[in-house]
C-alpha atoms as a PDB file:
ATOM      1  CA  UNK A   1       0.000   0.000   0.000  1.00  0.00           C
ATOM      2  CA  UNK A   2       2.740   2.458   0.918  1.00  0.00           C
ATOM      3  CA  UNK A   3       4.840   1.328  -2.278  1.00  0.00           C
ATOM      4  CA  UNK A   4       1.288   2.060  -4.450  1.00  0.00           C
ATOM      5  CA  UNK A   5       0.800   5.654  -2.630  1.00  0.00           C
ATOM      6  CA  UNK A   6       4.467   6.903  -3.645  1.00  0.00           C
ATOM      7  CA  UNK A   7       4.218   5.703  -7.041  1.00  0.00           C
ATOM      8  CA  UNK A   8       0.967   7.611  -7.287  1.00  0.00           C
ATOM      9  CA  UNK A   9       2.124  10.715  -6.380  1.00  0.00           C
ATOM     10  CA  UNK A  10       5.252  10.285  -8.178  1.00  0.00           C
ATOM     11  CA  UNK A  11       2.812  10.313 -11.521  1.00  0.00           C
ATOM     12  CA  UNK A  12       0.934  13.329 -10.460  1.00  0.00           C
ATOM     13  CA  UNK A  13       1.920  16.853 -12.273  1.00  0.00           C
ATOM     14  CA  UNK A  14       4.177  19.117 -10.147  1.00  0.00           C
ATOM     15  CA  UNK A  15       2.353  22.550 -10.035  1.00  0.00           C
ATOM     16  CA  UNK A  16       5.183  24.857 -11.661  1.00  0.00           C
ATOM     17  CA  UNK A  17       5.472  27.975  -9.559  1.00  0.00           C
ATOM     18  CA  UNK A  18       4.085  31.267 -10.676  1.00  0.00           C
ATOM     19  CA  UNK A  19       6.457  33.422 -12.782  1.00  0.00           C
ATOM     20  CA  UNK A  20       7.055  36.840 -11.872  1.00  0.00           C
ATOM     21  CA  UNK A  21       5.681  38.979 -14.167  1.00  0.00           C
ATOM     22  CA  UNK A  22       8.823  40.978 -15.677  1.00  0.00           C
ATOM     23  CA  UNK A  23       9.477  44.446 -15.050  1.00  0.00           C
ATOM     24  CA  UNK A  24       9.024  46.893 -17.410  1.00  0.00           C
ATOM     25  CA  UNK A  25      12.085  47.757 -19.717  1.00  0.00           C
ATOM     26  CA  UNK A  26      12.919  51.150 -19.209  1.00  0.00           C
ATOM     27  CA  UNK A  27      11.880  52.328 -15.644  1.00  0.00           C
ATOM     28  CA  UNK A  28      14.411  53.316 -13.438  1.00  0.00           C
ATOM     29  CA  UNK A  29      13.394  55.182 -10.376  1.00  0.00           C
ATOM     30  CA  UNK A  30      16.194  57.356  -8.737  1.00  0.00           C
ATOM     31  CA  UNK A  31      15.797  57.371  -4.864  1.00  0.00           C
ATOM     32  CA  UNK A  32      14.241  59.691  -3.272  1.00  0.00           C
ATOM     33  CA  UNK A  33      16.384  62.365  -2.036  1.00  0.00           C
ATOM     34  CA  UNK A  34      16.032  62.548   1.959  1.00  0.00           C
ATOM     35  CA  UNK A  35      15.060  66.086   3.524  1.00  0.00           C
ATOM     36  CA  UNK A  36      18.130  65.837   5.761  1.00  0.00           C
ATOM     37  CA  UNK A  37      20.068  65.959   2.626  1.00  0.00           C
ATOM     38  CA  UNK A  38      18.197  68.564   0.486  1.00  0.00           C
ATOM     39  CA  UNK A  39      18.441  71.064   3.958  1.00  0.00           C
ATOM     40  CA  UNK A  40      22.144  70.306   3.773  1.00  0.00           C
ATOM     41  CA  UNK A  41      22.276  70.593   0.044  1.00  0.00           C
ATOM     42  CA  UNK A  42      20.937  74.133   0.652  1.00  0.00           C
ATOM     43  CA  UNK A  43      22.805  75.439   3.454  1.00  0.00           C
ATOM     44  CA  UNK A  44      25.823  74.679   1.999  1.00  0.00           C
ATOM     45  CA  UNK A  45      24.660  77.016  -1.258  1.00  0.00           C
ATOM     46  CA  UNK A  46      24.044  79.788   1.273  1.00  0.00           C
ATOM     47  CA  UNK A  47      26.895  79.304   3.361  1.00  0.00           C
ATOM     48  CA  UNK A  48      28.807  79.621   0.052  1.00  0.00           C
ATOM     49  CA  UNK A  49      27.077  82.511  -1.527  1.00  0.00           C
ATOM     50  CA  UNK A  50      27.524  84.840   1.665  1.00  0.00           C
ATOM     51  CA  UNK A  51      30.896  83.730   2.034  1.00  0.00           C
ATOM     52  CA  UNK A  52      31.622  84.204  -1.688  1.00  0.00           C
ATOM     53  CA  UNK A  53      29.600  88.204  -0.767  1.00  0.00           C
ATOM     54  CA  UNK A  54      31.452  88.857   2.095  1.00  0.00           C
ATOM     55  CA  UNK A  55      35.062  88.173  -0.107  1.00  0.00           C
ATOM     56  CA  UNK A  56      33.959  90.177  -2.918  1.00  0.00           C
ATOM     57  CA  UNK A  57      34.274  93.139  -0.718  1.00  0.00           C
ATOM     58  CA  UNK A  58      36.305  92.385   1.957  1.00  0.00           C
ATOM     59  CA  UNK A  59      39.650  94.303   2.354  1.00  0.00           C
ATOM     60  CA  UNK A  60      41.256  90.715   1.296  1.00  0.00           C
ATOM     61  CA  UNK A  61      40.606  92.135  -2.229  1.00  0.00           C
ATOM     62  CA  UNK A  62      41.016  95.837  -1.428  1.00  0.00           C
ATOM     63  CA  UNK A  63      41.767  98.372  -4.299  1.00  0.00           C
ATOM     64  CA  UNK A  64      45.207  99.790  -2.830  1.00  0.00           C
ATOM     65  CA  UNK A  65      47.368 100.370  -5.941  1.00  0.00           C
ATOM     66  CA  UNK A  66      45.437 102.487  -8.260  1.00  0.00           C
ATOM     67  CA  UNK A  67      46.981 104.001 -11.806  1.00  0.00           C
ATOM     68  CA  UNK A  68      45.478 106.394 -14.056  1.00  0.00           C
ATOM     69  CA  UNK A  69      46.762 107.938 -17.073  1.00  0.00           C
ATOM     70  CA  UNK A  70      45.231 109.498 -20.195  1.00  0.00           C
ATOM     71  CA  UNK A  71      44.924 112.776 -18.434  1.00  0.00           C
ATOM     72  CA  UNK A  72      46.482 116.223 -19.624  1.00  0.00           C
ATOM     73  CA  UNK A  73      45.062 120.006 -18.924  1.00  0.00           C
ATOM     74  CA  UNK A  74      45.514 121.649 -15.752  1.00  0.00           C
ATOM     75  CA  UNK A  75      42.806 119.367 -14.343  1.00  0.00           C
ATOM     76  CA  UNK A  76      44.899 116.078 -14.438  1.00  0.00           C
ATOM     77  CA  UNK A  77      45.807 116.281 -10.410  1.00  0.00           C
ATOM     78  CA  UNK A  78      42.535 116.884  -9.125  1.00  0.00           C
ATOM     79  CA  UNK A  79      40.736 114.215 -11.815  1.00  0.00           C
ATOM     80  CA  UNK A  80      43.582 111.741 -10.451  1.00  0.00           C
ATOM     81  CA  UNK A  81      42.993 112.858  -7.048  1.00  0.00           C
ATOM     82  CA  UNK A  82      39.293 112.201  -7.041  1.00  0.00           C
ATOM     83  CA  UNK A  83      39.523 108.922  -9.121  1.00  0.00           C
ATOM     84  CA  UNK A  84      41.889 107.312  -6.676  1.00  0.00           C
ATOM     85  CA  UNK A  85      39.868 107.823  -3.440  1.00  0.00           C
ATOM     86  CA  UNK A  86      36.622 106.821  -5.137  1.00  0.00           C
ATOM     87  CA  UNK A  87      38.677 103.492  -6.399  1.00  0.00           C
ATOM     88  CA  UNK A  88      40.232 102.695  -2.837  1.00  0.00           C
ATOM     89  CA  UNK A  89      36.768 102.440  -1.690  1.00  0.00           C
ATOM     90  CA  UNK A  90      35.822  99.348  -3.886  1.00  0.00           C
ATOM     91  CA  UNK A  91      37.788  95.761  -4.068  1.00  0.00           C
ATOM     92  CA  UNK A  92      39.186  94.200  -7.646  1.00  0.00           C
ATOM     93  CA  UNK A  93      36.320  92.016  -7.466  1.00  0.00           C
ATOM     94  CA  UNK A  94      33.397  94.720  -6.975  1.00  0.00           C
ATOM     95  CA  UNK A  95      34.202  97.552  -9.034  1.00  0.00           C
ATOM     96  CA  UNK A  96      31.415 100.600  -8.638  1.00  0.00           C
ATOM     97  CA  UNK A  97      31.280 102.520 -12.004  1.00  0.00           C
ATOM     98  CA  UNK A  98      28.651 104.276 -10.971  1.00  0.00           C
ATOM     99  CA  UNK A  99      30.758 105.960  -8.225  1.00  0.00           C
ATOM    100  CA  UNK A 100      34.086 106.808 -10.370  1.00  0.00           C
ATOM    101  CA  UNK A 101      31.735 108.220 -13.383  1.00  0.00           C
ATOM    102  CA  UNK A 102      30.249 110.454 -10.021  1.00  0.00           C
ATOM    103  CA  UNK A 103      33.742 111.543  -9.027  1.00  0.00           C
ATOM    104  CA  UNK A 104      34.798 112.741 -12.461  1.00  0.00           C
ATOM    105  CA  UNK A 105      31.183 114.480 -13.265  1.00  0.00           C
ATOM    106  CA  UNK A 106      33.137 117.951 -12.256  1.00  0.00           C
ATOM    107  CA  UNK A 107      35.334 117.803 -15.394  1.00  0.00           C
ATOM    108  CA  UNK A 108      33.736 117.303 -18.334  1.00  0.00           C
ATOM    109  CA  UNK A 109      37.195 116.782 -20.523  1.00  0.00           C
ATOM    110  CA  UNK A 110      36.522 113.195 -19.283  1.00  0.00           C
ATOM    111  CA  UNK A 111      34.285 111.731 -22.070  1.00  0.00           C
ATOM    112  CA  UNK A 112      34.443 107.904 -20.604  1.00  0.00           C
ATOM    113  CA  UNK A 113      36.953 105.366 -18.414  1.00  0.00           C
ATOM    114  CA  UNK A 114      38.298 102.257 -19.091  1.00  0.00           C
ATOM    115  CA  UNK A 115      39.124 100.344 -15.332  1.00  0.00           C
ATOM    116  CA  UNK A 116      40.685  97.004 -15.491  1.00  0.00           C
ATOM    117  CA  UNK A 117      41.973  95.378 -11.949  1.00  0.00           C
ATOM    118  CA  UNK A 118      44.627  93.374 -10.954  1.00  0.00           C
ATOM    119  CA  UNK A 119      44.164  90.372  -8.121  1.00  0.00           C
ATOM    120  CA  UNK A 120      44.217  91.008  -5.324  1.00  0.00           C
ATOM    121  CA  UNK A 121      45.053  94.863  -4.785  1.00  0.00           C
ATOM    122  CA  UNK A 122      45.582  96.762  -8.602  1.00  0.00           C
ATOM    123  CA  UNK A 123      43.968  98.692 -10.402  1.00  0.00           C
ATOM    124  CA  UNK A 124      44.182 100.721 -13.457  1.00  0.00           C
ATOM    125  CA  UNK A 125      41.607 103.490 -15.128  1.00  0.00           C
ATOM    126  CA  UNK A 126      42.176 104.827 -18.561  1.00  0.00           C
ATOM    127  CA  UNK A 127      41.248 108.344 -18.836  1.00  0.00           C
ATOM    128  CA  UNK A 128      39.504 109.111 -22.890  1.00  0.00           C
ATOM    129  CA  UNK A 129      39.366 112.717 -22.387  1.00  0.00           C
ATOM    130  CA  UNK A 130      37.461 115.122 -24.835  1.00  0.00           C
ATOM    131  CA  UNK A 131      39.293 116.510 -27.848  1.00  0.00           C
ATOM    132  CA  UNK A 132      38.598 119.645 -28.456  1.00  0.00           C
ATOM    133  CA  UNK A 133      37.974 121.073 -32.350  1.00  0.00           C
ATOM    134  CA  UNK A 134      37.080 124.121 -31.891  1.00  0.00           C
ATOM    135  CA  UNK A 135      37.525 127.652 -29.686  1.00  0.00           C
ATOM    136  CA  UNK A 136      34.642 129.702 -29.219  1.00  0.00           C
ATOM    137  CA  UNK A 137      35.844 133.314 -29.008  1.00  0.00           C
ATOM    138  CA  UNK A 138      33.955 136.533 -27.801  1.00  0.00           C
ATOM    139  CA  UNK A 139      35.613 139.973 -26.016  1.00  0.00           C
ATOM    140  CA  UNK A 140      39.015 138.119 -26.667  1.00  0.00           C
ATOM    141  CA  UNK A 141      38.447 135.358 -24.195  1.00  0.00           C
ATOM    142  CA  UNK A 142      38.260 131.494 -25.579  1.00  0.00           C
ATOM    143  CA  UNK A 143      36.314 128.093 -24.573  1.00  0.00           C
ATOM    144  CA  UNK A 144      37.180 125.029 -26.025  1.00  0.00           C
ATOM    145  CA  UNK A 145      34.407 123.013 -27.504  1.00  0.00           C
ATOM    146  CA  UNK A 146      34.727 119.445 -28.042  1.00  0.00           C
ATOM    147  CA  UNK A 147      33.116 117.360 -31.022  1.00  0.00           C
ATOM    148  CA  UNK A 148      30.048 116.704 -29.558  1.00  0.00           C
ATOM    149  CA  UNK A 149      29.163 120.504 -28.332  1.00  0.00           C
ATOM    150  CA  UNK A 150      30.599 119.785 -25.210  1.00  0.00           C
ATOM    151  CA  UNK A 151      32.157 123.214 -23.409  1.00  0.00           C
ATOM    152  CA  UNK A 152      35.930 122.708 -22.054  1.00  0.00           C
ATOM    153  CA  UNK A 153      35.989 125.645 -19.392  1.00  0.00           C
ATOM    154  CA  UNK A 154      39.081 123.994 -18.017  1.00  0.00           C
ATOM    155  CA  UNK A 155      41.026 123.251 -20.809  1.00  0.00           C
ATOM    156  CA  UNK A 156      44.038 125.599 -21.942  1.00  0.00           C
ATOM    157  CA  UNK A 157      42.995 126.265 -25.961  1.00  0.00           C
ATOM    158  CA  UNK A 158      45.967 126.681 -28.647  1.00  0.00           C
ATOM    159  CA  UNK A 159      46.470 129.116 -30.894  1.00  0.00           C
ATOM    160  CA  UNK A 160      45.772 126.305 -33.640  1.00  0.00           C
ATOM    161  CA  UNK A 161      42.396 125.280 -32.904  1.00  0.00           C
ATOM    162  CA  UNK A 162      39.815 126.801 -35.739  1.00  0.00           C
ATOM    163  CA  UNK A 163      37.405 129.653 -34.155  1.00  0.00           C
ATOM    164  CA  UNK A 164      34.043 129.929 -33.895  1.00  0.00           C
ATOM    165  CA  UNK A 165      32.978 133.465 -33.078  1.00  0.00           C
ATOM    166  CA  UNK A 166      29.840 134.016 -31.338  1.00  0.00           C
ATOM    167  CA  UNK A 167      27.535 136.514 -29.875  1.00  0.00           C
ATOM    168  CA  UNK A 168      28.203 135.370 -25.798  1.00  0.00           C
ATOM    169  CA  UNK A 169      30.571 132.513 -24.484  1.00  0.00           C
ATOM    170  CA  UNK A 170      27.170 130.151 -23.294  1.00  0.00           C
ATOM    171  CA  UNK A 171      28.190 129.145 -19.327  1.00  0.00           C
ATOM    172  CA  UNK A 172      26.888 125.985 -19.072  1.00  0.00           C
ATOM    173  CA  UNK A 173      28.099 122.509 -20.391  1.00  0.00           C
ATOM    174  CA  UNK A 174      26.716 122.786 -23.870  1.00  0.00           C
ATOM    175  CA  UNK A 175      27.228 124.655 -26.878  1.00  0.00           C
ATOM    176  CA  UNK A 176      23.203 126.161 -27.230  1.00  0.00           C
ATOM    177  CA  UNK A 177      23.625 128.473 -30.105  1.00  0.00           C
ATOM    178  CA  UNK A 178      22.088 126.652 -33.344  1.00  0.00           C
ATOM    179  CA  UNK A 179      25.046 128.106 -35.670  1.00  0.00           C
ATOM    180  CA  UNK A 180      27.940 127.302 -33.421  1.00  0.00           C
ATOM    181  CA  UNK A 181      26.598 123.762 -33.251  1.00  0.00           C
ATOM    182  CA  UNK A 182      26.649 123.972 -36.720  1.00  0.00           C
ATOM    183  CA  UNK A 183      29.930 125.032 -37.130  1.00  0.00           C
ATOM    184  CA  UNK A 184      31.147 122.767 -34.316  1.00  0.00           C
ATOM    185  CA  UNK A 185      29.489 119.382 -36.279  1.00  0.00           C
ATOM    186  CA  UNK A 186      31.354 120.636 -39.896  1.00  0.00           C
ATOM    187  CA  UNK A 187      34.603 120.930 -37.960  1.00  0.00           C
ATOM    188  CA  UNK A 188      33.916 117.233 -35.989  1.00  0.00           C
ATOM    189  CA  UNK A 189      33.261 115.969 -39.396  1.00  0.00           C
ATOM    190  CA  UNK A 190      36.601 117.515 -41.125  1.00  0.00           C
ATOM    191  CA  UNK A 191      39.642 115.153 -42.087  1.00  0.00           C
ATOM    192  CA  UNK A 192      42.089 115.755 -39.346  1.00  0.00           C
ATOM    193  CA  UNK A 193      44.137 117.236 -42.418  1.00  0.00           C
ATOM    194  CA  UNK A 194      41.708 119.258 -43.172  1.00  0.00           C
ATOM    195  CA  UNK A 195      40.863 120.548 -39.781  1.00  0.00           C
ATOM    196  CA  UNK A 196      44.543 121.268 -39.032  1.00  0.00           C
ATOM    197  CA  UNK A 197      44.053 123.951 -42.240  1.00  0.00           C
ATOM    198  CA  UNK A 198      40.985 125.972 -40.432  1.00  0.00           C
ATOM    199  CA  UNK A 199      41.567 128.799 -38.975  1.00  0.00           C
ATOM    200  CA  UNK A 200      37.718 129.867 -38.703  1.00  0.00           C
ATOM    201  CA  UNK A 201      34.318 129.013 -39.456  1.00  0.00           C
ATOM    202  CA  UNK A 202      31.880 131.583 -39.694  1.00  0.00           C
ATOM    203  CA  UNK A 203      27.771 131.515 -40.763  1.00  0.00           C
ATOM    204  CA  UNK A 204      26.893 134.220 -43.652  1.00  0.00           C
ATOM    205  CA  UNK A 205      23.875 134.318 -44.914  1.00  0.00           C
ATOM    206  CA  UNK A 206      24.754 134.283 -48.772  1.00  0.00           C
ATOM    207  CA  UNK A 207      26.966 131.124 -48.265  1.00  0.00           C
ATOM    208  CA  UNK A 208      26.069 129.182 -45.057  1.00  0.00           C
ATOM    209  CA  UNK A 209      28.593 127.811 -43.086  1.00  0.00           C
ATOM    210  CA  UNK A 210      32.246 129.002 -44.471  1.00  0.00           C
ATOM    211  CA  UNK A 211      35.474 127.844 -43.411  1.00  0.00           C
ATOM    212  CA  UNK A 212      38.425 129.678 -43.981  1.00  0.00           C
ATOM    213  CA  UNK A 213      41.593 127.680 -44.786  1.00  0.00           C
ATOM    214  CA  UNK A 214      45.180 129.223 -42.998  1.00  0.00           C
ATOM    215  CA  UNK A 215      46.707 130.786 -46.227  1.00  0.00           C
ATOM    216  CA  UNK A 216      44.086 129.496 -48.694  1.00  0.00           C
ATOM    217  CA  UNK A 217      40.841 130.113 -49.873  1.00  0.00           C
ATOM    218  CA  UNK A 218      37.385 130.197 -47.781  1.00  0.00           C
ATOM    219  CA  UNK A 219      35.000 127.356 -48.528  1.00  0.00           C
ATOM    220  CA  UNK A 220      31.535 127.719 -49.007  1.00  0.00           C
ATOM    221  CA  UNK A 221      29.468 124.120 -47.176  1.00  0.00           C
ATOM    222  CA  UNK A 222      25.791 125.829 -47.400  1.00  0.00           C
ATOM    223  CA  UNK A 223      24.148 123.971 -44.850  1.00  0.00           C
ATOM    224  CA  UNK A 224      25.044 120.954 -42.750  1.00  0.00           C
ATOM    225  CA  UNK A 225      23.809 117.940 -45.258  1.00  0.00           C
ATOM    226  CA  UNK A 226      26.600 115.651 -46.668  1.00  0.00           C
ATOM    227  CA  UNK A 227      29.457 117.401 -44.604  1.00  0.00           C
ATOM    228  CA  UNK A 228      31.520 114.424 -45.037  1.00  0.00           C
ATOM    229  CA  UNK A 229      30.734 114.087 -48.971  1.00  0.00           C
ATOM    230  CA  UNK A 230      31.723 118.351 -48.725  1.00  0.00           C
ATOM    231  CA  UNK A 231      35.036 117.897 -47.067  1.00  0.00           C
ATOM    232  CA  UNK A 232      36.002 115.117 -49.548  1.00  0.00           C
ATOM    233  CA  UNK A 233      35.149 117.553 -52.582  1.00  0.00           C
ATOM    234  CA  UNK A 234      36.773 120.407 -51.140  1.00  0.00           C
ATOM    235  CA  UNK A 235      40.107 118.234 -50.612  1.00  0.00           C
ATOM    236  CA  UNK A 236      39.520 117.341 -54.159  1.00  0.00           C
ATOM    237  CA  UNK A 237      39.896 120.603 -55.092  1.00  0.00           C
ATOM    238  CA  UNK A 238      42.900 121.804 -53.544  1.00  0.00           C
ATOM    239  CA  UNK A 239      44.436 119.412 -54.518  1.00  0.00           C
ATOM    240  CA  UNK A 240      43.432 119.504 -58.363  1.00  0.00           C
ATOM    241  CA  UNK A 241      46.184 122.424 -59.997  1.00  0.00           C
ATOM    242  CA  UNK A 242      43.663 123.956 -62.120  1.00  0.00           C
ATOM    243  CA  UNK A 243      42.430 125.603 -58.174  1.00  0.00           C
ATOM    244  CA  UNK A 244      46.074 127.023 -57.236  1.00  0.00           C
ATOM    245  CA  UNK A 245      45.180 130.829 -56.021  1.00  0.00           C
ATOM    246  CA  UNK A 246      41.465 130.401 -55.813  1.00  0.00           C
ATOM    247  CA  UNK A 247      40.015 132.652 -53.409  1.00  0.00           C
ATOM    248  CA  UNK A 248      36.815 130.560 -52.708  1.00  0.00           C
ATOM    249  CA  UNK A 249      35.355 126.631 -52.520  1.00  0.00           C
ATOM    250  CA  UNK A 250      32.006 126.066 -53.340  1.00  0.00           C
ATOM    251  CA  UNK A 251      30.817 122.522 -52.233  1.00  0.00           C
ATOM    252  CA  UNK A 252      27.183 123.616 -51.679  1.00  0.00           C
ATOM    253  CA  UNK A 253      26.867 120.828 -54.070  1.00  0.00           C
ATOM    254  CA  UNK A 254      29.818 118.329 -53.550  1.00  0.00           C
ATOM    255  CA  UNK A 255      28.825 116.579 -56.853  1.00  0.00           C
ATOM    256  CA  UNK A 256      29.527 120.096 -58.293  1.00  0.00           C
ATOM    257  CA  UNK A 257      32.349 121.271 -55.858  1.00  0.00           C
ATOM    258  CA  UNK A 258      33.606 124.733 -57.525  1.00  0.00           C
ATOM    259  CA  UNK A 259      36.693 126.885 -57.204  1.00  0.00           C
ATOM    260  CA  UNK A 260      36.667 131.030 -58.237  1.00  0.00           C
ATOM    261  CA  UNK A 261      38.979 133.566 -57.885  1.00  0.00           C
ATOM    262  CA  UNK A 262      37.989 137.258 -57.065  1.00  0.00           C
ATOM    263  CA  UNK A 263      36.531 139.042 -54.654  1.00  0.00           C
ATOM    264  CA  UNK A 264      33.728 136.874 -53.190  1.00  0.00           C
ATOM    265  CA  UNK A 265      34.067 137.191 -49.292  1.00  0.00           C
ATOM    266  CA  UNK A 266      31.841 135.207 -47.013  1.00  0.00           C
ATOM    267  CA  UNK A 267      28.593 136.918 -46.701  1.00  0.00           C
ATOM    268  CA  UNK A 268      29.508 139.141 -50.105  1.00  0.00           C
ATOM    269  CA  UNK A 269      27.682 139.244 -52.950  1.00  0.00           C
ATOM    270  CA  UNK A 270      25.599 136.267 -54.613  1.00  0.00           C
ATOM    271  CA  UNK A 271      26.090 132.568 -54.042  1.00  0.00           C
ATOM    272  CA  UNK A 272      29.273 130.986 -55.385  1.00  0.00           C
ATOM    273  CA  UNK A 273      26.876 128.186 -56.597  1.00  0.00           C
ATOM    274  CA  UNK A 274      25.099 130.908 -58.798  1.00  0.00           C
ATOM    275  CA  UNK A 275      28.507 132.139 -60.665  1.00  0.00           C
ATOM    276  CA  UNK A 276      29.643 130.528 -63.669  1.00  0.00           C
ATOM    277  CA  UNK A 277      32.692 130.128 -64.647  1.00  0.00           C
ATOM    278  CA  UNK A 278      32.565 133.221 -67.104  1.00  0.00           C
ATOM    279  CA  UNK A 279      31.455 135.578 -64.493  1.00  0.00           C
ATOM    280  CA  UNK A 280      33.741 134.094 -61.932  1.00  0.00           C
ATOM    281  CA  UNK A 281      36.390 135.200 -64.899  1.00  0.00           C
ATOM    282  CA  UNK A 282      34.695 138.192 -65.149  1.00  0.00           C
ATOM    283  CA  UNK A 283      33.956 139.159 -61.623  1.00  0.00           C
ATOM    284  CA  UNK A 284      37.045 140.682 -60.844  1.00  0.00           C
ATOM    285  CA  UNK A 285      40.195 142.621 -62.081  1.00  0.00           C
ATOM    286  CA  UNK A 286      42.947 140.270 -62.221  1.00  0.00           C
ATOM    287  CA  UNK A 287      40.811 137.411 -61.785  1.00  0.00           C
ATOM    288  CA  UNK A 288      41.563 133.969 -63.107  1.00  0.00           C
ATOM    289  CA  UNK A 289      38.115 132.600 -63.714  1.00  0.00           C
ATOM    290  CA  UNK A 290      36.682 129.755 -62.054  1.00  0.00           C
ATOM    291  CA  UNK A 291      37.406 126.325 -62.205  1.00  0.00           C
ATOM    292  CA  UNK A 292      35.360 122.513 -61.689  1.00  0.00           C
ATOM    293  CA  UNK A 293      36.740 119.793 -60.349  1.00  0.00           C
ATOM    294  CA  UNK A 294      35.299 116.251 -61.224  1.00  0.00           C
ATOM    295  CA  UNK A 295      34.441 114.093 -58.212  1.00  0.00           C
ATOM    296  CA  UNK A 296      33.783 110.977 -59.526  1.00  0.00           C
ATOM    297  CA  UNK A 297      30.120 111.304 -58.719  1.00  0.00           C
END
């Protein structure tokens, strides 16, 4: 009977056990961070951050060796002066430009700075100061004006900047009268070769703005459109021969620059533009006529 009962079971089926379903391809779960750790995680980012604030502009990094140069003009101590304390106030790693542009507002020959620092103490400002083009003259007394109207109380003219006469020397910061500005933008816009020639630029009502050349002729711009396309037709035309002894430049129309001989003065008798070259000829004892210089245009 016992022999019977294990061969029975013996022939029975063994139950398999039941698979485990697989996972799905693909799925990856990333523990989850604990909150201890996150806190930590973000304490440490402040810790850092402060500590990074407080070195920025701690005297570790102090500004304590300052250069400047670029400066000229009577001005140049005080300028230095005032740039240096306002940069041994900041640290190479926080510089204020705020406060340096606030110590050099005084002087406005300083048209911008260029800082660069040094770790862990230098630093070294570059001084662009204004260059002036001009000298506004009334009564005898001169201000220097730079390109962009800008007055230069402070700044010692020279005898070879061009002048601008005018009415009253304006006080403030700014050139205000509308034909100085004038005559300061045709002189900003002048060839540096060209602007070395001026010796002054006046407004007449026959010609515009005229600028008279140091030992050469006056030229006649009209008004201030195309100065740049004026001074290249003017230079064109001293330097054709045909021009040698001309007593005026007419650009009015730089595609039609013109040079005449005679007596035409700024604010004289009719427009240049409106001679000829037979009545330029004609215009004046001894006069050698008028010539035209091609421009290309």
């Amino acid at each position: 009977m016992i022999a019977q009962e294990l061969r029975g079971r013996l022939r029975r089926p063994v139950a398999s056990a039941p698979q485990a379903e697989p996972r799905a391809r693909g799925r990856f779960r990333l523990p989850r961070p604990r909150p201890r750790l996150l806190l930590a995680l973000v304490a440490a980012l402040v810790i850092l951050a402060g500590a990074w604030l407080w070195f920025r502009d701690s005297s570790l990094v102090g500004v304590k060796r300052v250069t400047v140069s670029g400066l000229s003009g009577p001005d140049a101590g005080r300028i230095r002066d005032a740039l240096t304390t306002a940069a041994r106030n900041m640290t190479t790693l926080h510089v204020h430009m705020d406060q340096l542009h606030t110590a050099v507002t005084p002087y406005p020959a300083v048209k911008r700075l260029q800082v660069s620092t040094h770790f862990p103490h230098g630093m070294t400002i570059r001084v662009v100061e204004q260059v002036p083009v001009a000298a506004l003259t009334f009564d005898g007394r001169r201000v220097a004006v730079a390109s962009d109207g800008t007055l230069l109380h402070d700044l010692v003219t020279v005898a070879s900047l061009p002048v601008i006469p005018v009415s009253a020397l304006p006080g403030g910061s700014q050139v205000s009268d509308p034909n100085a500005l004038d005559a300061v933008r045709l002189l900003a816009s002048a060839p540096y070769p060209m602007l070395a020639r001026v010796s002054l630029v006046s407004t007449a009502a026959a010609h515009g703005l005229v600028a008279q050349l140091r030992a050469g002729p006056s030229i006649f711009f009209g008004d201030t459109r195309d100065l740049v396309l004026k001074w290249t037709a003017a230079a064109a035309v001293l330097a054709d021969p045909g021009s040698a002894g001309a007593a005026y430049i007419d650009v009015t129309d730089p595609r039609r620059p013109a040079a005449g001989a005679g007596s035409a003065a700024p604010g004289a008798g009719s427009p240049a533009s409106a001679q000829t070259p037979a009545a330029a000829s004609s215009g004046a004892s001894g006069a050698s006529g008028s010539t035209t210089a091609p421009t290309g245009g």
